[in-house]
C-alpha atoms as a PDB file:
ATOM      1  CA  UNK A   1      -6.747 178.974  23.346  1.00  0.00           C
ATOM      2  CA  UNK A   2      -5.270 182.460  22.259  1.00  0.00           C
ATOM      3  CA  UNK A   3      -2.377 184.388  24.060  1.00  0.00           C
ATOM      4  CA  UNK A   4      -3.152 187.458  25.039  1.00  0.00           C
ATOM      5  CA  UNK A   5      -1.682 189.190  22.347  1.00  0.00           C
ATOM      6  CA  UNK A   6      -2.695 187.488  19.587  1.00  0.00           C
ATOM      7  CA  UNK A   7      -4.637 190.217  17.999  1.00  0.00           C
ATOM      8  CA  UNK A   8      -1.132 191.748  17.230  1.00  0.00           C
ATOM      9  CA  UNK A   9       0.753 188.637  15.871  1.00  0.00           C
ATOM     10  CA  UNK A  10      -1.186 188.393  12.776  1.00  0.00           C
ATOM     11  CA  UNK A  11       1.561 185.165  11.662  1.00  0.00           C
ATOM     12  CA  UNK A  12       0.773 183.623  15.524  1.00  0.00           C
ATOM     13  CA  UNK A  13      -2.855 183.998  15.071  1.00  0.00           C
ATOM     14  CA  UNK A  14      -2.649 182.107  11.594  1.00  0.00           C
ATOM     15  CA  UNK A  15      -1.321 179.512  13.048  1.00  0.00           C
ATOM     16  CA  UNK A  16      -3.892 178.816  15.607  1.00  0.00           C
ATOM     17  CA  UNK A  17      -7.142 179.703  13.812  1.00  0.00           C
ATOM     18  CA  UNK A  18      -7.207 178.198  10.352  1.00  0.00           C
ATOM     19  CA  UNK A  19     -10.470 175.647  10.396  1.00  0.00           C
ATOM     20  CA  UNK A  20     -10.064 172.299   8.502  1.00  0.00           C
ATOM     21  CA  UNK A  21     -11.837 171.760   5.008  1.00  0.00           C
ATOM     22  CA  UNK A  22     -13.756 169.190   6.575  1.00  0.00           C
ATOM     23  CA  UNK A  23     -15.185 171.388   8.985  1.00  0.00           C
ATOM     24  CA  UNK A  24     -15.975 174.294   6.619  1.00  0.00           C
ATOM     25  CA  UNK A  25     -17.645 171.975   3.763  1.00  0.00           C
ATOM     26  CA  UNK A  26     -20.064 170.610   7.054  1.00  0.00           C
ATOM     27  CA  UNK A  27     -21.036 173.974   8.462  1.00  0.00           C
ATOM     28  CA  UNK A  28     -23.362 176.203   6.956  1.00  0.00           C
ATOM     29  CA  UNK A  29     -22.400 180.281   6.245  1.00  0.00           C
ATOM     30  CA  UNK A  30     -25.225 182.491   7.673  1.00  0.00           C
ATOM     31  CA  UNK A  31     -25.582 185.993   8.204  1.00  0.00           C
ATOM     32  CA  UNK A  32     -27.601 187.594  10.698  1.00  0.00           C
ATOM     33  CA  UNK A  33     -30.320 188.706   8.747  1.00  0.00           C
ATOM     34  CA  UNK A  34     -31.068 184.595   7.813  1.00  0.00           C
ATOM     35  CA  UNK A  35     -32.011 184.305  11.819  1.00  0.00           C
ATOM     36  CA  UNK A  36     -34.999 185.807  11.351  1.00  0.00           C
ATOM     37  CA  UNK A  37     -38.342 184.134  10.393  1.00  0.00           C
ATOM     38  CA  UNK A  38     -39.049 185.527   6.986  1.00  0.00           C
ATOM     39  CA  UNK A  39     -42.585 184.986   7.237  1.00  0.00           C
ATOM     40  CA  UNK A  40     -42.906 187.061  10.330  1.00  0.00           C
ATOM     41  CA  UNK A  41     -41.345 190.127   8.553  1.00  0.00           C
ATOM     42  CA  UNK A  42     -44.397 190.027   5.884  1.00  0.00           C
ATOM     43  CA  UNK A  43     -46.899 192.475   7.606  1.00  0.00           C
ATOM     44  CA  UNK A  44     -49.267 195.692   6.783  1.00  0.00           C
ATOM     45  CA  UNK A  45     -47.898 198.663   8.959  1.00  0.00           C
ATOM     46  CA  UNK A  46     -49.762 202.039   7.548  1.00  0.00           C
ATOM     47  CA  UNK A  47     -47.812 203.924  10.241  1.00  0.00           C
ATOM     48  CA  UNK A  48     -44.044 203.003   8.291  1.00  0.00           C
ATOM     49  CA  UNK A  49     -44.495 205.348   5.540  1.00  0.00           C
ATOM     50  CA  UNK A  50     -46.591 208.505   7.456  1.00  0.00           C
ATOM     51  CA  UNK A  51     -43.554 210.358   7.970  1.00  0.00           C
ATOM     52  CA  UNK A  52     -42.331 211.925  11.179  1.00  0.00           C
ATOM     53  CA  UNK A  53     -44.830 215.017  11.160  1.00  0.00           C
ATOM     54  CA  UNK A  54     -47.401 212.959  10.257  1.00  0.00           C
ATOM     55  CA  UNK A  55     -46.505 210.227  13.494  1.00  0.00           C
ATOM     56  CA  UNK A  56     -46.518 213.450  15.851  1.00  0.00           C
ATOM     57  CA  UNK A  57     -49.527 214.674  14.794  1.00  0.00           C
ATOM     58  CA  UNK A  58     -51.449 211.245  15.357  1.00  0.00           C
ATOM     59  CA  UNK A  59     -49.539 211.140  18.714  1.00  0.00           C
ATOM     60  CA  UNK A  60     -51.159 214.335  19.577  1.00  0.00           C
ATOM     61  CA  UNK A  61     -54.576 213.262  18.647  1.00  0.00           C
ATOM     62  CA  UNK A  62     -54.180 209.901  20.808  1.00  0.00           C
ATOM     63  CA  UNK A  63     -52.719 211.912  23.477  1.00  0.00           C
ATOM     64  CA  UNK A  64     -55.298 214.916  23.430  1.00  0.00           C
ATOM     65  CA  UNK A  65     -58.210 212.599  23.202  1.00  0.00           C
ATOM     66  CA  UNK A  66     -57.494 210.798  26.347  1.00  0.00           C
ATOM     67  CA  UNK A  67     -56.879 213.761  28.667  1.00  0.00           C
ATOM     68  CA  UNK A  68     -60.760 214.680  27.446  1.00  0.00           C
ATOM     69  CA  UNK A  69     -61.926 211.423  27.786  1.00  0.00           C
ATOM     70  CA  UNK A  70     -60.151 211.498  31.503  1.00  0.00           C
ATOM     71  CA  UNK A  71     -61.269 215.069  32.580  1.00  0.00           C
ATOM     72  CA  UNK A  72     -57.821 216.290  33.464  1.00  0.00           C
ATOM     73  CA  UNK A  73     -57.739 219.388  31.480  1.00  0.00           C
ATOM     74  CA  UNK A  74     -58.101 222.257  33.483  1.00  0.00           C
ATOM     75  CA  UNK A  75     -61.333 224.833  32.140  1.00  0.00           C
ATOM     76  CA  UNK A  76     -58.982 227.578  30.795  1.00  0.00           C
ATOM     77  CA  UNK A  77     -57.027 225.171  28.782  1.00  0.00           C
ATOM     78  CA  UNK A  78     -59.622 223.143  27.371  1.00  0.00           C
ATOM     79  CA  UNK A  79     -60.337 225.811  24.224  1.00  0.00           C
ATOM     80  CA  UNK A  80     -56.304 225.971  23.201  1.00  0.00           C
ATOM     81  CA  UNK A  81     -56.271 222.547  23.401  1.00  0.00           C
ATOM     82  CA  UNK A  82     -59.515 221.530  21.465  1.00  0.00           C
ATOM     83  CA  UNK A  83     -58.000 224.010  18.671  1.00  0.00           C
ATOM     84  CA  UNK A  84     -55.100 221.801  18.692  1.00  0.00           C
ATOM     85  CA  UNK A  85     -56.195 218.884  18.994  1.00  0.00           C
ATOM     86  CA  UNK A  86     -59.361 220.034  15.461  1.00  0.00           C
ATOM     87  CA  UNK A  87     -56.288 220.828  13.733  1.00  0.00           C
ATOM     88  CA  UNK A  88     -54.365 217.252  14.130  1.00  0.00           C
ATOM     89  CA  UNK A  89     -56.860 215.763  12.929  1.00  0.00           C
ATOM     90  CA  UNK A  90     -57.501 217.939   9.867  1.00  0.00           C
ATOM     91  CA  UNK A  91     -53.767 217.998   9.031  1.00  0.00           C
ATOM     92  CA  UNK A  92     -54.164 214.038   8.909  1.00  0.00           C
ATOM     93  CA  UNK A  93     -57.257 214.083   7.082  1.00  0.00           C
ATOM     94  CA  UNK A  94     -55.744 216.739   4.428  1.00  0.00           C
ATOM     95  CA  UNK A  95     -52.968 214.621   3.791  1.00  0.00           C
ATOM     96  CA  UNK A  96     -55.378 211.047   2.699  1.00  0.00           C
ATOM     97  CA  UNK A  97     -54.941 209.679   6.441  1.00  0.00           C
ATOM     98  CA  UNK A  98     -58.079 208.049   7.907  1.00  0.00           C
ATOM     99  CA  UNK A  99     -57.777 208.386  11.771  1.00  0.00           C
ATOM    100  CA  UNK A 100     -60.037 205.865  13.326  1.00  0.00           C
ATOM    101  CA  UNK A 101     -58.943 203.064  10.718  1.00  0.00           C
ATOM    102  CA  UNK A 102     -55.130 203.790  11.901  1.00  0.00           C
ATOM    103  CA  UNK A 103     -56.060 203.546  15.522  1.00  0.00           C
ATOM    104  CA  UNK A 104     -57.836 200.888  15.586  1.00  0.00           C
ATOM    105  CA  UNK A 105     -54.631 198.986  13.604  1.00  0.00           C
ATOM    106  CA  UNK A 106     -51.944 200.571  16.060  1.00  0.00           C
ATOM    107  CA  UNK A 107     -52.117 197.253  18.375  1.00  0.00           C
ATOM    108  CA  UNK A 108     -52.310 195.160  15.880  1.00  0.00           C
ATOM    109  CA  UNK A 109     -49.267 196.575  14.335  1.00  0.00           C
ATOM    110  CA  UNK A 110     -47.269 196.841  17.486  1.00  0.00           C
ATOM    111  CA  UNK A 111     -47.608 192.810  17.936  1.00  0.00           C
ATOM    112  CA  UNK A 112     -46.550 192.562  14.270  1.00  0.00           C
ATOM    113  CA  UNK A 113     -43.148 194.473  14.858  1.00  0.00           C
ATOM    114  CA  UNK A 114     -42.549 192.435  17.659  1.00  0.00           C
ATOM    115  CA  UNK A 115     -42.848 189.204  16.440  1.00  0.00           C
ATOM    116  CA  UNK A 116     -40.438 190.457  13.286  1.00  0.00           C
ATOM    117  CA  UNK A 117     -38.077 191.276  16.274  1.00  0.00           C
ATOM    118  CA  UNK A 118     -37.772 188.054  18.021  1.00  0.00           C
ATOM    119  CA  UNK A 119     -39.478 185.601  15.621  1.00  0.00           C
ATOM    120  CA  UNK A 120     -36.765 182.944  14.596  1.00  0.00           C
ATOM    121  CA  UNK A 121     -36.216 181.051  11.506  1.00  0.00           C
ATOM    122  CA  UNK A 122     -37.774 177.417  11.457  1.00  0.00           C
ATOM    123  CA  UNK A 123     -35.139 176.121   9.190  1.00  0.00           C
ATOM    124  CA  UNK A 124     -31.907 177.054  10.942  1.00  0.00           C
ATOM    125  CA  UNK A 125     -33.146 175.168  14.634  1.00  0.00           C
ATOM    126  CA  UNK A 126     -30.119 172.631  15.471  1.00  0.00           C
ATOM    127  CA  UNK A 127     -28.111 173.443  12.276  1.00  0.00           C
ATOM    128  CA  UNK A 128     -24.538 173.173  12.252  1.00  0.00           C
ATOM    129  CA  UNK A 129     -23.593 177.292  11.425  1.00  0.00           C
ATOM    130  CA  UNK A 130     -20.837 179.341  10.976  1.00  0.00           C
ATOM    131  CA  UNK A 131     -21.257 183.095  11.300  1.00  0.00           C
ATOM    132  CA  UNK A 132     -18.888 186.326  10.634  1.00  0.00           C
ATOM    133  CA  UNK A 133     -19.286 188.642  13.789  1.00  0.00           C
ATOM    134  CA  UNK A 134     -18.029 190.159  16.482  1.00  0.00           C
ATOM    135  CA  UNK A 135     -17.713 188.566  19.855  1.00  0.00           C
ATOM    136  CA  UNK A 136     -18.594 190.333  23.245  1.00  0.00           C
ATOM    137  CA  UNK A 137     -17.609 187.916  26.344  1.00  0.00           C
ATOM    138  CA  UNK A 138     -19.905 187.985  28.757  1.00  0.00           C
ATOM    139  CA  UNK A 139     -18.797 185.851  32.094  1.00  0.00           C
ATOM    140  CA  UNK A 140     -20.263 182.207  32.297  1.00  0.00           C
ATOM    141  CA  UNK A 141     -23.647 180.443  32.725  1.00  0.00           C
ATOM    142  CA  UNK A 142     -24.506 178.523  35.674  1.00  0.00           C
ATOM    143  CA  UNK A 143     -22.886 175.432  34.708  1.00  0.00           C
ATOM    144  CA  UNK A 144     -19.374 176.798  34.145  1.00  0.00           C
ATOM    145  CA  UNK A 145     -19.453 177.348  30.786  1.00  0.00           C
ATOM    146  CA  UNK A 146     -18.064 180.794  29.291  1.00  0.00           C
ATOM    147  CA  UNK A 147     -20.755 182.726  27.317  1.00  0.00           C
ATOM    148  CA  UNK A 148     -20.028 185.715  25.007  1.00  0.00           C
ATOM    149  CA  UNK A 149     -22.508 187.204  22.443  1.00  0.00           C
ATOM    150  CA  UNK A 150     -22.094 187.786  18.850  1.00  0.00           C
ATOM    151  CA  UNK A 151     -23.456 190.769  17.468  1.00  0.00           C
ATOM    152  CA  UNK A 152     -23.170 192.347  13.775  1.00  0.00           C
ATOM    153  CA  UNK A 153     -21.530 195.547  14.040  1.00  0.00           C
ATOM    154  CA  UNK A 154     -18.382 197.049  16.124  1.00  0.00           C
ATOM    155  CA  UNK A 155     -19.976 198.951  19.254  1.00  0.00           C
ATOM    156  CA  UNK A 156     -23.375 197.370  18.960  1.00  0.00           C
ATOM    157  CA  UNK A 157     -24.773 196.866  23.214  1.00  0.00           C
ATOM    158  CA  UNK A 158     -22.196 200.042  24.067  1.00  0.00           C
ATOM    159  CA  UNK A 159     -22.499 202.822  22.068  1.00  0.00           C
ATOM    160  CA  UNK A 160     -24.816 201.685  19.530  1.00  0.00           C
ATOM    161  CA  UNK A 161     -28.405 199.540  20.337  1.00  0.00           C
ATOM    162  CA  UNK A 162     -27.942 196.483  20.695  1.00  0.00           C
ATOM    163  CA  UNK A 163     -29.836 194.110  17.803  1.00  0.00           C
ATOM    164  CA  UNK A 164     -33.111 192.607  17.750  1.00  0.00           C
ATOM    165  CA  UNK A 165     -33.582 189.514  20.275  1.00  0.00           C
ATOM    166  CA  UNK A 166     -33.566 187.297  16.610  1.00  0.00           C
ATOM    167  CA  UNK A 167     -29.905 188.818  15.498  1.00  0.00           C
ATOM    168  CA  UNK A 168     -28.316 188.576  18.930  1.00  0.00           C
ATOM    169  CA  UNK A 169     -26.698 185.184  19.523  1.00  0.00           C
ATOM    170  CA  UNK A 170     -25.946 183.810  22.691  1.00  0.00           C
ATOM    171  CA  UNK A 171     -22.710 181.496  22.298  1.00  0.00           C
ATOM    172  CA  UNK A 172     -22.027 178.967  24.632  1.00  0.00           C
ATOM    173  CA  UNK A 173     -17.859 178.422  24.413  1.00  0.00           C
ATOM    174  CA  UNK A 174     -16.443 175.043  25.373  1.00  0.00           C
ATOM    175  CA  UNK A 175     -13.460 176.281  27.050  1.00  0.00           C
ATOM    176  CA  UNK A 176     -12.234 180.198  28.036  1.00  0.00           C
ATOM    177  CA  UNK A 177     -13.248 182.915  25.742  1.00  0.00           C
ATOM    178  CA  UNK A 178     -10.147 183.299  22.818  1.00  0.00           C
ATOM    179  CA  UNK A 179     -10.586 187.085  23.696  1.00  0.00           C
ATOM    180  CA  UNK A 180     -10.877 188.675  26.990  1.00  0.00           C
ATOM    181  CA  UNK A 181     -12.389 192.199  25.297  1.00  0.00           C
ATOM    182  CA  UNK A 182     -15.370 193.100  23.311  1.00  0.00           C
ATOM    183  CA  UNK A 183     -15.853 193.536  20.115  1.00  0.00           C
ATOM    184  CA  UNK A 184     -12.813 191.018  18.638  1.00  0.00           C
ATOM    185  CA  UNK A 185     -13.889 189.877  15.378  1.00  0.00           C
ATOM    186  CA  UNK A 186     -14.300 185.878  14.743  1.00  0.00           C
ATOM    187  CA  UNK A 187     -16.221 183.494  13.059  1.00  0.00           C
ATOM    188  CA  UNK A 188     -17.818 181.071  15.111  1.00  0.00           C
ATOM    189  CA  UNK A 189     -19.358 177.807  14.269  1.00  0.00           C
ATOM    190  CA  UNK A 190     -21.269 174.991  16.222  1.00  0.00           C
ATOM    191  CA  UNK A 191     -24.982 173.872  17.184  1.00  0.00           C
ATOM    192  CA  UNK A 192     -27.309 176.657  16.255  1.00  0.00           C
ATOM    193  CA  UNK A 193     -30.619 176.676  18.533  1.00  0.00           C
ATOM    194  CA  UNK A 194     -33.633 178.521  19.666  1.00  0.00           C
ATOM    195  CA  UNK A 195     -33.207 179.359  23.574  1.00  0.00           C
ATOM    196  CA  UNK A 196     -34.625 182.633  24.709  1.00  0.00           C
ATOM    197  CA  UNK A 197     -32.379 184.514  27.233  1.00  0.00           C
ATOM    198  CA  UNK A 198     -32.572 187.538  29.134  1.00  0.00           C
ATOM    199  CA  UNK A 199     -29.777 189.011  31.297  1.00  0.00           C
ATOM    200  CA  UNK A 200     -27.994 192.206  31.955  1.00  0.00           C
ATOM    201  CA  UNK A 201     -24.009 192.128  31.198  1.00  0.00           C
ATOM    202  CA  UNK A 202     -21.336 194.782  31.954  1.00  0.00           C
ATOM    203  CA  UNK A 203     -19.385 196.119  28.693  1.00  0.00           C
ATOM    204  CA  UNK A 204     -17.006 198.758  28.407  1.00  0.00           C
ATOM    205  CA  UNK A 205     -19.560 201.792  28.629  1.00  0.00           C
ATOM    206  CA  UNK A 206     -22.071 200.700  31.567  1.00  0.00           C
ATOM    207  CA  UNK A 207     -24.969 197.794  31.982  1.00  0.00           C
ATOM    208  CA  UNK A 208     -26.491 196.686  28.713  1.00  0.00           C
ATOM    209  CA  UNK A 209     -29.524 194.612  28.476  1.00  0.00           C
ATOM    210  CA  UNK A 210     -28.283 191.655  26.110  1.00  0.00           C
ATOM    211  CA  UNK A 211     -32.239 190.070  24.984  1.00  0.00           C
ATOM    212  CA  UNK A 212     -31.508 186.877  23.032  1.00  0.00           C
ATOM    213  CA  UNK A 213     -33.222 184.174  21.013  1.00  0.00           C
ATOM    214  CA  UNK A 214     -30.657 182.349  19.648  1.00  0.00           C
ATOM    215  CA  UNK A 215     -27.646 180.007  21.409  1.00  0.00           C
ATOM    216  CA  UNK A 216     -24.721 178.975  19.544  1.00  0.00           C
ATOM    217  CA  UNK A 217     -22.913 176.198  21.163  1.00  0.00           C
ATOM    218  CA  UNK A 218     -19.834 176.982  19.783  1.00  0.00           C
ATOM    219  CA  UNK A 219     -16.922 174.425  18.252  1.00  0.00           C
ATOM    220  CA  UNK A 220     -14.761 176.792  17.168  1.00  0.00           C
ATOM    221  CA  UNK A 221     -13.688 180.366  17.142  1.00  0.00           C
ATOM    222  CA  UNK A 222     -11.508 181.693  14.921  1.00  0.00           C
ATOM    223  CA  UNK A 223      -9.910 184.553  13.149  1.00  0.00           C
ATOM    224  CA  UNK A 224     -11.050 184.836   9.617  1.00  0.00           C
ATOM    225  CA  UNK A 225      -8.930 183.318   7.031  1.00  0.00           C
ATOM    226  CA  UNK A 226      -9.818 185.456   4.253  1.00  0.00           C
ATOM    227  CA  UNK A 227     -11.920 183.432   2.530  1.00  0.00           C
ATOM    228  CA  UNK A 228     -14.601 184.373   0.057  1.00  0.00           C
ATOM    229  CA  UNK A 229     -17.256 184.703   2.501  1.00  0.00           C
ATOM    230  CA  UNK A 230     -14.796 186.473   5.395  1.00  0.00           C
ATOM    231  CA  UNK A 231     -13.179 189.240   5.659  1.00  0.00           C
ATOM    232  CA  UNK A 232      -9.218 189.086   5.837  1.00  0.00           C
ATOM    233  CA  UNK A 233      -8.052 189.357   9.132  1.00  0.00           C
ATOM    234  CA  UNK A 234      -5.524 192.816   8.322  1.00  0.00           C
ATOM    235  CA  UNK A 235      -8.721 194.707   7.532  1.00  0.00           C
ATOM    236  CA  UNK A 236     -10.099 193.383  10.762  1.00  0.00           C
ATOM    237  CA  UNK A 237      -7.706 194.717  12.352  1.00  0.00           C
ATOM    238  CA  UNK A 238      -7.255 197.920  10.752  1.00  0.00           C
ATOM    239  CA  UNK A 239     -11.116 198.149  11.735  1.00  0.00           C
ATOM    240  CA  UNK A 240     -10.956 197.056  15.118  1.00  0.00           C
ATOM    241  CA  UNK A 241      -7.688 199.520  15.393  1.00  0.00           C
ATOM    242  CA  UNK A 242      -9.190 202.892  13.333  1.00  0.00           C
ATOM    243  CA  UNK A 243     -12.326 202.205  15.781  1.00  0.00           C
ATOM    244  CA  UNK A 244     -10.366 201.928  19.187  1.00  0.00           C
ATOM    245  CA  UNK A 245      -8.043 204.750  18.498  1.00  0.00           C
ATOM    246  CA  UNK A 246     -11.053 206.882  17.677  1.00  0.00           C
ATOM    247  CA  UNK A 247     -12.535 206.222  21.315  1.00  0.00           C
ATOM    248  CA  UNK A 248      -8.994 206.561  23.197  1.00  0.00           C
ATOM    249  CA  UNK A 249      -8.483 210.269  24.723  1.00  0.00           C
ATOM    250  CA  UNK A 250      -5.419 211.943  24.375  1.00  0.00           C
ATOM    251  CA  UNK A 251      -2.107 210.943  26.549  1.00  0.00           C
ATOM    252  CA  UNK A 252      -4.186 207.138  27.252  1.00  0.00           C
ATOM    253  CA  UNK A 253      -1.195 205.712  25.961  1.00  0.00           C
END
């Protein structure tokens, strides 16, 4: 669809890129923080605002307890370690925390942050979408078709984490990927639907685990055109550029 050097012909990549009205006025602008189910992010979690110290010293209190409980602790430990694990607990208690009532929520807790992780939102399943991103290609799928992902933020999978299962989107391309190397930023629009995925892809800085909840059969891919909801396609690549540059060692030229 692109040549390979289209990221440098700003006046070439106009000319391929620019959507129809029609097609913007029937798609819908998301962002990734609309994927996720809102009511799944609505939740008690006593552990968010404890602090670090605070975390640690309930980890050492869960941690102490069961070596007791087991019987590992070898006789001239057990005294230094009974000290330390009395004065957890009484750092926790000094500072308004009630032990048992956070332990017994930990579990509980734990399921909640996962669901807000890969919990998707009811209203966007089979929309027609269009999303700001930036595009990672990622091979094909078993039935030919190319597949790339699109993730948020510039590094995100490499050198950064990669996003939660609900804010990584699996896009399904009708023909070869516009872009043959990560991080190229598009706007993609098509079929937006719920279809867990799980694979392992190779980017630039090793294996990355690339969890999904979302797939994006994709209609289009395009530059942005520097509308109101896009970002012009100069400061994309002044981005991209600034952000390659930074990663490229001396003499790579």
């Amino acid at each position: 669809m692109f040549g390979k050097n289209w990221m440098h012909n700003p006046v070439a990549a106009f000319a391929v890129v620019i959507m129809s009205s029609q097609a913007m006025a029937e798609s819908q602008a998301i962002t990734f923080s609309e994927l996720r189910d809102p009511a799944a992010l609505i939740y008690e979690d006593p552990f968010q605002d404890m602090g670090l110290q605070m975390l640690e010293e309930l980890r050492t209190v869960v941690r102490l307890e069961a070596r007791f409980e087991q019987g590992d602790i070898p006789e001239d430990a057990q005294e230094r370690l009974m000290t330390s694990l009395e004065d957890a607990r009484k750092r926790l208690q000094d500072n308004g925390h009630d032990i048992d009532a956070l332990l017994t929520q930990r579990w509980t807790v734990a399921e909640n942050r996962k669901r807000a992780t890969t919990a998707t939102n009811p209203e966007l399943e089979n929309s027609y979408v269009r999303m700001n991103g930036f595009l990672i290609p990622a091979g094909s799928n078993d039935a030919g078709f190319p597949i790339a992902y699109l993730v948020p933020e510039i590094g995100m999978c490499s050198h950064k984490p990669a996003p939660p299962p609900n804010q990584l989107v699996r896009v399904q391309l009708k023909e070869l990927s516009p872009v043959n190397t990560p991080y190229v930023m598009v706007q993609v629009s098509g079929t937006l639907r719920v279809q867990p995925s799980d694979e392992t892809i190779f980017i630039s800085d090793g294996e990355t685990r690339m969890h999904s909840m979302w797939q994006l059969n994709a209609k289009d891919v395009v530059a942005a055109t520097g509308s109101a909801n896009s970002v012009t396609l100069n400061g994309w690549q002044e981005l991209l550029q600034s952000k390659t540059l930074a990663r490229t060692p001396p003499g790579a030229d």
